[in-house]
PDB file of N, CA and C in Angstrom:
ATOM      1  N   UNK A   1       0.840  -1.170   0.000  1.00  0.00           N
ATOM      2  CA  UNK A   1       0.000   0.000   0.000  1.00  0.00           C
ATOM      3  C   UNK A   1       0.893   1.243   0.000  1.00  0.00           C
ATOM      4  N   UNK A   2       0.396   2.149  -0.887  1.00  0.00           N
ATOM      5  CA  UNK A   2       1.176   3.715  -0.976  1.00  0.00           C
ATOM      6  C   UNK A   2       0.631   4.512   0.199  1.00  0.00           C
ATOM      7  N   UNK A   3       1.652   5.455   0.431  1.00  0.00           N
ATOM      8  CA  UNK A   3       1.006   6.497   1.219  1.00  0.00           C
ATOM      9  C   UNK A   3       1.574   8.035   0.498  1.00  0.00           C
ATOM     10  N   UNK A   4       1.169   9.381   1.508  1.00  0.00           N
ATOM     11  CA  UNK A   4       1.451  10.398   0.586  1.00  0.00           C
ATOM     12  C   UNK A   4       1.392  11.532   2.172  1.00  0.00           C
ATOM     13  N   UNK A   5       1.793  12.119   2.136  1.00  0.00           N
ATOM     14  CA  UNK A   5       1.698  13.433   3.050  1.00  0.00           C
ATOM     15  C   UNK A   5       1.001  14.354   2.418  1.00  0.00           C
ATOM     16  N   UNK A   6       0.185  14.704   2.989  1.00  0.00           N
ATOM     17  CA  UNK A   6      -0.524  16.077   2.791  1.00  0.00           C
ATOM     18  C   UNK A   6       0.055  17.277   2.844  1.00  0.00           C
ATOM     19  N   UNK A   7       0.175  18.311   2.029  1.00  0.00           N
ATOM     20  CA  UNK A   7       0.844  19.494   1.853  1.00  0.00           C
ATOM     21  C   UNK A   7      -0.402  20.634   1.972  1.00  0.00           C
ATOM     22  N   UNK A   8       0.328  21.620   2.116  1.00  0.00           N
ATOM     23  CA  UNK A   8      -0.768  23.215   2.418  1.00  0.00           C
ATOM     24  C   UNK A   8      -1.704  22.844   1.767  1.00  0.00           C
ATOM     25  N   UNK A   9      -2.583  23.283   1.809  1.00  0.00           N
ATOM     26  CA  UNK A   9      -3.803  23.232   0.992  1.00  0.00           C
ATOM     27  C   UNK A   9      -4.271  22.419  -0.019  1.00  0.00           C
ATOM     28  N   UNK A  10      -4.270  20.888   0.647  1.00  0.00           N
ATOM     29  CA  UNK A  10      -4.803  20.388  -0.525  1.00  0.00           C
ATOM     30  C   UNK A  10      -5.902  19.569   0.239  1.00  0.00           C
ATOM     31  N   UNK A  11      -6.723  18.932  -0.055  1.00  0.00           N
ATOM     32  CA  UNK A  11      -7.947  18.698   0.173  1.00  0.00           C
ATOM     33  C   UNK A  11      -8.477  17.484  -0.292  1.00  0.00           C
ATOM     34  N   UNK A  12      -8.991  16.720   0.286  1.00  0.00           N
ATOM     35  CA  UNK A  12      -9.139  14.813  -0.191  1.00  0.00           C
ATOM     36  C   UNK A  12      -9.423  14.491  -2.162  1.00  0.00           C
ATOM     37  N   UNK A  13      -9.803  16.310  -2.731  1.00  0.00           N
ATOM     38  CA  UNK A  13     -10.255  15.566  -4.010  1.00  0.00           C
ATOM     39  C   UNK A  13      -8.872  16.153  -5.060  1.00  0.00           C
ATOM     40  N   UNK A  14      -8.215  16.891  -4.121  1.00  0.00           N
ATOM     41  CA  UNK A  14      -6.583  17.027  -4.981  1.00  0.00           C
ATOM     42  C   UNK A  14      -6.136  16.124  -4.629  1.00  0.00           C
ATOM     43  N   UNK A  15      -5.498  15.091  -3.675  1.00  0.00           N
ATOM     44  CA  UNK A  15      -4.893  13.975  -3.306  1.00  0.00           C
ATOM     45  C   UNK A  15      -5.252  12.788  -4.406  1.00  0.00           C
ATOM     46  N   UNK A  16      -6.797  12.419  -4.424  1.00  0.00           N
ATOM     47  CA  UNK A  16      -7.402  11.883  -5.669  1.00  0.00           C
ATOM     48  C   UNK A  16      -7.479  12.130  -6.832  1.00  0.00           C
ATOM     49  N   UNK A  17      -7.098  13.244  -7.452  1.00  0.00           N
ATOM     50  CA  UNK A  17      -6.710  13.339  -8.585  1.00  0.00           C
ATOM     51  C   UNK A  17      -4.932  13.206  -8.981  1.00  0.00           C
ATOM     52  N   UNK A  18      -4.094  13.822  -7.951  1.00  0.00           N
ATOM     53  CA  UNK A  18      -3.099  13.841  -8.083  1.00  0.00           C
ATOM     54  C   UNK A  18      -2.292  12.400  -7.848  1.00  0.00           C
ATOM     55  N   UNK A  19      -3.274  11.579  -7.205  1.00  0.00           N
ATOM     56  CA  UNK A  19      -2.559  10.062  -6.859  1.00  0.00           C
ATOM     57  C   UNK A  19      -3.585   8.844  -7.830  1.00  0.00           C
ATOM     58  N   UNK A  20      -4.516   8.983  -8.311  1.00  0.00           N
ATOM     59  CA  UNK A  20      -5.532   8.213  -9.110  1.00  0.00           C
ATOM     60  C   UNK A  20      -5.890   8.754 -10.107  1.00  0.00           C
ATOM     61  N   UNK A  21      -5.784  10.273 -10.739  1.00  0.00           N
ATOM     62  CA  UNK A  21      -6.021  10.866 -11.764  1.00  0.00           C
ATOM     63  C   UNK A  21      -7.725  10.330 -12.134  1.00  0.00           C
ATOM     64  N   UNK A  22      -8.339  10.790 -10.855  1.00  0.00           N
ATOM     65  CA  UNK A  22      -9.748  10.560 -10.830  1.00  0.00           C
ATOM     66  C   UNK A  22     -10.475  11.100  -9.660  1.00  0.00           C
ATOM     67  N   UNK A  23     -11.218  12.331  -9.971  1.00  0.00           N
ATOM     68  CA  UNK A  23     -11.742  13.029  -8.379  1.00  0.00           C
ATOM     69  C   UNK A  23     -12.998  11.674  -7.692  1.00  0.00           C
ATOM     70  N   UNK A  24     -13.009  11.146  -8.714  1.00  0.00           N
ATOM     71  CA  UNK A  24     -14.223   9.935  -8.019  1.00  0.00           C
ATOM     72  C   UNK A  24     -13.323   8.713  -6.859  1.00  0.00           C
ATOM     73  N   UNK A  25     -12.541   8.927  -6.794  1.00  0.00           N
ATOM     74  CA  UNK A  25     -11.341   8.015  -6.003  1.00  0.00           C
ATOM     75  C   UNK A  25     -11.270   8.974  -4.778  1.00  0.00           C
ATOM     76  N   UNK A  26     -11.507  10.080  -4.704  1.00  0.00           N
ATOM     77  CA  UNK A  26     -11.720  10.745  -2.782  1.00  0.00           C
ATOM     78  C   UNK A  26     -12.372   9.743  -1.654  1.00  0.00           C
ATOM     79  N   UNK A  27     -13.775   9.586  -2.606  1.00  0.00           N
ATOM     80  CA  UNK A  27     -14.543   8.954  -1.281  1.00  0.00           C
ATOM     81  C   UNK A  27     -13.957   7.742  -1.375  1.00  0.00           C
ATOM     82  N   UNK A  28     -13.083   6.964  -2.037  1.00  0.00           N
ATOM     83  CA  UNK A  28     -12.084   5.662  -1.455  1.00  0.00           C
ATOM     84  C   UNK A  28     -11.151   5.855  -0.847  1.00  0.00           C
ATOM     85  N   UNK A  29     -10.211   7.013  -0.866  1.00  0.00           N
ATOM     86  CA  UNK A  29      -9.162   7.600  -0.310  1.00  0.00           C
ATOM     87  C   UNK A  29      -9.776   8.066   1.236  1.00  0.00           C
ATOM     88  N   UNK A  30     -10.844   8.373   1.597  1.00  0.00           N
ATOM     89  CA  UNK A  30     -11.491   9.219   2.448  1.00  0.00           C
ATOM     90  C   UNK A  30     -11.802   7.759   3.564  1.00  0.00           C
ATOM     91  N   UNK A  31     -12.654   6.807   2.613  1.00  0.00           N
ATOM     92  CA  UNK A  31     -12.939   5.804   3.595  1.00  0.00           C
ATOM     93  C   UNK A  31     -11.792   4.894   4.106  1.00  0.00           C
ATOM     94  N   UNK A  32     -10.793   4.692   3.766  1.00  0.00           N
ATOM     95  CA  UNK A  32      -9.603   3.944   3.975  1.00  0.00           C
ATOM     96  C   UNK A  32      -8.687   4.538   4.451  1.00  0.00           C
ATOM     97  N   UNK A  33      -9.148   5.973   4.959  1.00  0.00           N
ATOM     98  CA  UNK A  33      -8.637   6.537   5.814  1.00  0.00           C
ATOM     99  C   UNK A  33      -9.514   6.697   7.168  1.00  0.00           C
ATOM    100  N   UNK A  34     -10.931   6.318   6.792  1.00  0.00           N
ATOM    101  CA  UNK A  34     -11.633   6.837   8.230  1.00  0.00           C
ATOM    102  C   UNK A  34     -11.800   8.075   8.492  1.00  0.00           C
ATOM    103  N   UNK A  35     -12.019   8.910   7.055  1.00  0.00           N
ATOM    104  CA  UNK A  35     -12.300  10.641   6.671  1.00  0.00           C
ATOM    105  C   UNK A  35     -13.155  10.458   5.919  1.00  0.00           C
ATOM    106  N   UNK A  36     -13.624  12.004   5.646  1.00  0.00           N
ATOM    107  CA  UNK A  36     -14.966  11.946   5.442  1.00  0.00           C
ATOM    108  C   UNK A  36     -14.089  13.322   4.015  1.00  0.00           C
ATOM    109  N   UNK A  37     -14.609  13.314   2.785  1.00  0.00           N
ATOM    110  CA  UNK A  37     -14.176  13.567   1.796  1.00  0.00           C
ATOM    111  C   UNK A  37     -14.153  15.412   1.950  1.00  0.00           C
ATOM    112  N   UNK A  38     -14.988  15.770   2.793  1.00  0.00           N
ATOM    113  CA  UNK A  38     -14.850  17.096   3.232  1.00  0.00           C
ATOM    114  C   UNK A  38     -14.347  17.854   4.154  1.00  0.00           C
ATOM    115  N   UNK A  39     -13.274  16.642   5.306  1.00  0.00           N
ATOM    116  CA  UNK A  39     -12.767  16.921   6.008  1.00  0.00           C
ATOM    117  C   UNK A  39     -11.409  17.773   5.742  1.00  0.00           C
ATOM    118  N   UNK A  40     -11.485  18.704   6.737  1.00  0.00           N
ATOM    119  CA  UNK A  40      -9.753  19.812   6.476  1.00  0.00           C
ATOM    120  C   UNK A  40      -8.830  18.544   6.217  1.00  0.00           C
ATOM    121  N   UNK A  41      -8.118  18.654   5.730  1.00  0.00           N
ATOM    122  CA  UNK A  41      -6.819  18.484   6.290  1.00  0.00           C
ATOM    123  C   UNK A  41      -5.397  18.716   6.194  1.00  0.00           C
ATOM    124  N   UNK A  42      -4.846  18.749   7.584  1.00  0.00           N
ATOM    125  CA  UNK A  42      -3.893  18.930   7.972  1.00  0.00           C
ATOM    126  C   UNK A  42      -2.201  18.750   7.140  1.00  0.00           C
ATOM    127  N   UNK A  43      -1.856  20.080   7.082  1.00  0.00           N
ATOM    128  CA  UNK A  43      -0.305  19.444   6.600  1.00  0.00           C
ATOM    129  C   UNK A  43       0.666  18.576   7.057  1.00  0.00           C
ATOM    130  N   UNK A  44       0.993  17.251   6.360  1.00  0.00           N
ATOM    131  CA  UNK A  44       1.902  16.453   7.181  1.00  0.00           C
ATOM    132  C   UNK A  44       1.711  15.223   7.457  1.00  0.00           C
ATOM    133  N   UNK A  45      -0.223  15.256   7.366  1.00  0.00           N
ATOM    134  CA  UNK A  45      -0.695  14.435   7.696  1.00  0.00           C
ATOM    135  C   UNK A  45      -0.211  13.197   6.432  1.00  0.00           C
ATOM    136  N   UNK A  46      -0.508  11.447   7.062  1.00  0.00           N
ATOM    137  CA  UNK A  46      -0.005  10.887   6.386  1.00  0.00           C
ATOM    138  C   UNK A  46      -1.148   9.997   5.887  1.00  0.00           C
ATOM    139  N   UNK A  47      -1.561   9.804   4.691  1.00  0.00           N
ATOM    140  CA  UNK A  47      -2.815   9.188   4.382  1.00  0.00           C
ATOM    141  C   UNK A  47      -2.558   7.729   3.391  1.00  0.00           C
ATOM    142  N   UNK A  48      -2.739   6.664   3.435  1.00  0.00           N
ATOM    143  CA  UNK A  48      -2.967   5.789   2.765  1.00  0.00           C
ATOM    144  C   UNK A  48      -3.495   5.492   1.686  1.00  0.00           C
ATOM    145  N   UNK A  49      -2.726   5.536   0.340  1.00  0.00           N
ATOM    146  CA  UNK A  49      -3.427   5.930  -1.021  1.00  0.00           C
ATOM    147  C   UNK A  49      -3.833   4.214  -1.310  1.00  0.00           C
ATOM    148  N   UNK A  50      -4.601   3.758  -1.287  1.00  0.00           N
ATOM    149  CA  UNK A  50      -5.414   2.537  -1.864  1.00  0.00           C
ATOM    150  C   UNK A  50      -5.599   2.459  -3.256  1.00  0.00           C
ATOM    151  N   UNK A  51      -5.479   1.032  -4.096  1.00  0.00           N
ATOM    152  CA  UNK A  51      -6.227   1.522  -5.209  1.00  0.00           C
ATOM    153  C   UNK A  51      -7.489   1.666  -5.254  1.00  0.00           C
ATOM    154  N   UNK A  52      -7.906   2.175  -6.833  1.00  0.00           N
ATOM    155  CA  UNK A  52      -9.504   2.409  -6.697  1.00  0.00           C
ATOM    156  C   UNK A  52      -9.919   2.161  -7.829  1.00  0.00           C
ATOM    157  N   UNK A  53     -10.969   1.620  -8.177  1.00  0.00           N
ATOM    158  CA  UNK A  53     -11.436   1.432  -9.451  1.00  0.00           C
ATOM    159  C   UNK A  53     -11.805   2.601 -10.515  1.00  0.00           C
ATOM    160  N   UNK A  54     -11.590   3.285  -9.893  1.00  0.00           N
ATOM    161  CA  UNK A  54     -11.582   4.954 -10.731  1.00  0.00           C
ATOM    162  C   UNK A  54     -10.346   5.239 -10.814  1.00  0.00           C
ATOM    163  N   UNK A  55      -9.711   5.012 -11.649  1.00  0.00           N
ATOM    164  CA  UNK A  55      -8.058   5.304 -11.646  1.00  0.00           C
ATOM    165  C   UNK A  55      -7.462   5.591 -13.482  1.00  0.00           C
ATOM    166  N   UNK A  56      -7.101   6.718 -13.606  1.00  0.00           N
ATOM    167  CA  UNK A  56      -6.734   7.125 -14.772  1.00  0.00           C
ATOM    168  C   UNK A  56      -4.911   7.289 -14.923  1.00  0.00           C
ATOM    169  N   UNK A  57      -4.589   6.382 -15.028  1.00  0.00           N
ATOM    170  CA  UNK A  57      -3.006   6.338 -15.549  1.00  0.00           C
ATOM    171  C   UNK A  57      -2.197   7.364 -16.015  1.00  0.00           C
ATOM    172  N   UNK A  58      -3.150   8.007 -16.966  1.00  0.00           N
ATOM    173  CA  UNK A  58      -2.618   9.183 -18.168  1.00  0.00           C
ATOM    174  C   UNK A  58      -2.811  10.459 -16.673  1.00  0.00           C
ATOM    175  N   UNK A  59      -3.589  10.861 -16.575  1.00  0.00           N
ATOM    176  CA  UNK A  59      -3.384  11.596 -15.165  1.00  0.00           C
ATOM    177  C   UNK A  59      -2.332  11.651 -14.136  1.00  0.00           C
ATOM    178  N   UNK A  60      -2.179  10.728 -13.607  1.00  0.00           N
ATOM    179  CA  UNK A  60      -0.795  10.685 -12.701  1.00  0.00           C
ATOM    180  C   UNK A  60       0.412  10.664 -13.134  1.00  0.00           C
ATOM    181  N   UNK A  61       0.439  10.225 -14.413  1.00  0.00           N
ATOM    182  CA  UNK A  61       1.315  10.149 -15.003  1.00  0.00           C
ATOM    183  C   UNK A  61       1.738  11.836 -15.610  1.00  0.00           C
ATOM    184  N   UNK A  62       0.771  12.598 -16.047  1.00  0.00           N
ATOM    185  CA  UNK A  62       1.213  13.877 -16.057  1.00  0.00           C
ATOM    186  C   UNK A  62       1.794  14.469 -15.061  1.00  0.00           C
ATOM    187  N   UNK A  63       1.037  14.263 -13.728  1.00  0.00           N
ATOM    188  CA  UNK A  63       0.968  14.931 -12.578  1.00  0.00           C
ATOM    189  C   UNK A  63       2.952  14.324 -12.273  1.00  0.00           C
ATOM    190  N   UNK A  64       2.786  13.540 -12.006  1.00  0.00           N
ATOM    191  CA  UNK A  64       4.809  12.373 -12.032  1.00  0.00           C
ATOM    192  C   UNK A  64       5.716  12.977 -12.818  1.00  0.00           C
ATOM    193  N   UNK A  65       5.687  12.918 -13.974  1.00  0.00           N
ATOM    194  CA  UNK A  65       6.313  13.588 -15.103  1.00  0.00           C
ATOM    195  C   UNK A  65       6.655  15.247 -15.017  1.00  0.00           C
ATOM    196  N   UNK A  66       5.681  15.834 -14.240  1.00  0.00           N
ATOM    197  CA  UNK A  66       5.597  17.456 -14.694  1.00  0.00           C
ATOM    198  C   UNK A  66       6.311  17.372 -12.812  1.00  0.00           C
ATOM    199  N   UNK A  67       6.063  16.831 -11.996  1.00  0.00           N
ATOM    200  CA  UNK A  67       6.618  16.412 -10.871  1.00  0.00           C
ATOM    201  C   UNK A  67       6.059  17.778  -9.867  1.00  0.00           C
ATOM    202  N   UNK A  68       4.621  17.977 -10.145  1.00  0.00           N
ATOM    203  CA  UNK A  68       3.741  18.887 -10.367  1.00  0.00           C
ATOM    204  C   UNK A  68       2.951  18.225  -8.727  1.00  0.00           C
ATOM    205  N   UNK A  69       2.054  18.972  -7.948  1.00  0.00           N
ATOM    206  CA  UNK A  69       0.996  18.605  -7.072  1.00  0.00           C
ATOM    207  C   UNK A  69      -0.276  19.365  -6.766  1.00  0.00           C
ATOM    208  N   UNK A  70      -1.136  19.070  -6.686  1.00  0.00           N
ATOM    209  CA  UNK A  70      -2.432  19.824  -6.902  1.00  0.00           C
ATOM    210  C   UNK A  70      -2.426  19.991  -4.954  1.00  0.00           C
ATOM    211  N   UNK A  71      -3.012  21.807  -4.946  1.00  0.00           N
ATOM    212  CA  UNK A  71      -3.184  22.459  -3.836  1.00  0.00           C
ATOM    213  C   UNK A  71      -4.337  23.583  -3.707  1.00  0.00           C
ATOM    214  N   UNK A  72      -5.320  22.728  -4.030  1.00  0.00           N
ATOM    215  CA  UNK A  72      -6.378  24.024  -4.323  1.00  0.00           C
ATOM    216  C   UNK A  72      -7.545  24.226  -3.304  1.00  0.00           C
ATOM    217  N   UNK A  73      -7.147  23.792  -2.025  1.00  0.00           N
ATOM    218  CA  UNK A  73      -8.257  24.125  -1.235  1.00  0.00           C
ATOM    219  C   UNK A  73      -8.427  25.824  -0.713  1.00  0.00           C
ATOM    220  N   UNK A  74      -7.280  26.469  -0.575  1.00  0.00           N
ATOM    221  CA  UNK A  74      -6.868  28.067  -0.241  1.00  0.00           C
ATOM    222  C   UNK A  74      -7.977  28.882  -1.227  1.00  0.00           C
ATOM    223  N   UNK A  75      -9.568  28.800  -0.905  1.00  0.00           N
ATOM    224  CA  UNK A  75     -10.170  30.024  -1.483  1.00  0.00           C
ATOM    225  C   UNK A  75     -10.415  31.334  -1.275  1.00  0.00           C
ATOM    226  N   UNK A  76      -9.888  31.094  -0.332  1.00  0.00           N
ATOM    227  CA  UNK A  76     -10.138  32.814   0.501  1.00  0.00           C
ATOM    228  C   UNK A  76      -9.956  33.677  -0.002  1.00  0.00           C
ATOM    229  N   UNK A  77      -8.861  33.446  -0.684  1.00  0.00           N
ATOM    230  CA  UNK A  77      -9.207  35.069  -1.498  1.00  0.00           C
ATOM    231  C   UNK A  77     -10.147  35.221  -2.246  1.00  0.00           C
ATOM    232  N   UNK A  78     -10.442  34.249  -3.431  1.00  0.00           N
ATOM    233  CA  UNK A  78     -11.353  34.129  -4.060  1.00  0.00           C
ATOM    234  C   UNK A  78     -12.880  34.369  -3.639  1.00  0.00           C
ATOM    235  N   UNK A  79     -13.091  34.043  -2.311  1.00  0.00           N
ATOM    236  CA  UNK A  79     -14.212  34.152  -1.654  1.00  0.00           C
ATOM    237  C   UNK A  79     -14.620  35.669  -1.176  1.00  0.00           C
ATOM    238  N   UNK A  80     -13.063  36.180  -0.668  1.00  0.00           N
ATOM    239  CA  UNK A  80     -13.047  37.779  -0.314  1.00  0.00           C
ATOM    240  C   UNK A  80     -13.182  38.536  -1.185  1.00  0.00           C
ATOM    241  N   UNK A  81     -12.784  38.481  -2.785  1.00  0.00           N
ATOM    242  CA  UNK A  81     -13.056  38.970  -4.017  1.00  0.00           C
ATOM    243  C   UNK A  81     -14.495  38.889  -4.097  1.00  0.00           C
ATOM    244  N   UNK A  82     -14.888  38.178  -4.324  1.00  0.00           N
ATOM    245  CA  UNK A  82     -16.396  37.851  -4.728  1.00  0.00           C
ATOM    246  C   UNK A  82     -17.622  38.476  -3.741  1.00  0.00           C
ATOM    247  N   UNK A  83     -17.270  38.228  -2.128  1.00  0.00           N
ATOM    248  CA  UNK A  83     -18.263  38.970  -1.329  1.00  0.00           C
ATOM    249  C   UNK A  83     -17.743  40.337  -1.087  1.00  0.00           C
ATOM    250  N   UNK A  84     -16.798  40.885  -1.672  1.00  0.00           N
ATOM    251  CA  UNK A  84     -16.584  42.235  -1.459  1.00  0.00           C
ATOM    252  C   UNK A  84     -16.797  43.242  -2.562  1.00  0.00           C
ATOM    253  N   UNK A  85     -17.523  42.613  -3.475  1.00  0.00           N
ATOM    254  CA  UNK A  85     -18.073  43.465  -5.102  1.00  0.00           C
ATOM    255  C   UNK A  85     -19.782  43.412  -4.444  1.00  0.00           C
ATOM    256  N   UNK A  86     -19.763  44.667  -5.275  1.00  0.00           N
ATOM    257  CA  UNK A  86     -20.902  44.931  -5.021  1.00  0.00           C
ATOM    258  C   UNK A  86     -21.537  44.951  -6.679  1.00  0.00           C
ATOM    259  N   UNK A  87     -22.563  43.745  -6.505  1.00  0.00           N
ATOM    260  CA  UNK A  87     -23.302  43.598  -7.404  1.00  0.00           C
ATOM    261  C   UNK A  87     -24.826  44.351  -8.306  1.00  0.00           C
ATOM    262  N   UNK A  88     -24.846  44.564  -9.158  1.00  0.00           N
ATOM    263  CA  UNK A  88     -26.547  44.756  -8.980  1.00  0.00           C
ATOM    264  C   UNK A  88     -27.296  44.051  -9.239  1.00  0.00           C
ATOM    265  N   UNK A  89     -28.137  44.082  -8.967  1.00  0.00           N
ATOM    266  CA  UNK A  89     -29.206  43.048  -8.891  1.00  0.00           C
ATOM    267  C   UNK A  89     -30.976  43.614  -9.537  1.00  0.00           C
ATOM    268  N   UNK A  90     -31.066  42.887 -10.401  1.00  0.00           N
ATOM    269  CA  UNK A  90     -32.505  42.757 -11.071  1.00  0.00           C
ATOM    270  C   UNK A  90     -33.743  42.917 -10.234  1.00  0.00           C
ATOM    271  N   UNK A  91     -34.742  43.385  -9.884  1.00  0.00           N
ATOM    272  CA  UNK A  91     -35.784  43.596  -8.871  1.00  0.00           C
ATOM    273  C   UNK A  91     -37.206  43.210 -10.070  1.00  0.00           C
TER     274      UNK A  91
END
């Protein structure tokens, strides 16, 4: 069995794409960890990559090659952008 450390901001469905090249492989990654696919988590942490029947080769294999890692849970800014415009709105 593989495992993987969790880095800043990444989130059970970057781990699953970046280790299975398939976001449908979280909730296997999630249960074989005893997490729940929306849970934070922690940098450092050490998670047990299982296989999964959702598994795309050509994916990880980019992700290996480009020696690249997906970290996209950090929306905050994005979130602070968005509720800090002031919109108009249709009545």
């Amino acid at each position: 069995m593989k495992s993987t450390n969790v880095l800043h901001n990444q989130n059970m469905f970057d781990i699953a794409v970046e280790k299975q090249g398939d976001v449908r492989s979280a909730f296997d990654l999630a249960m074989s960890n005893c997490l729940s696919v929306t849970d934070t988590l922690v940098s450092g942490l050490n998670l047990a990559v299982t296989d999964s029947e959702y598994k795309n080769i050509d994916i990880t294999d980019y992700y290996y090659r480009r020696n690249q890692q997906v970290a996209t849970d950090n929306l905050s800014n994005v979130n602070q952008y968005i509720f800090s415009q002031t919109l108009p709105f249709i009545l």
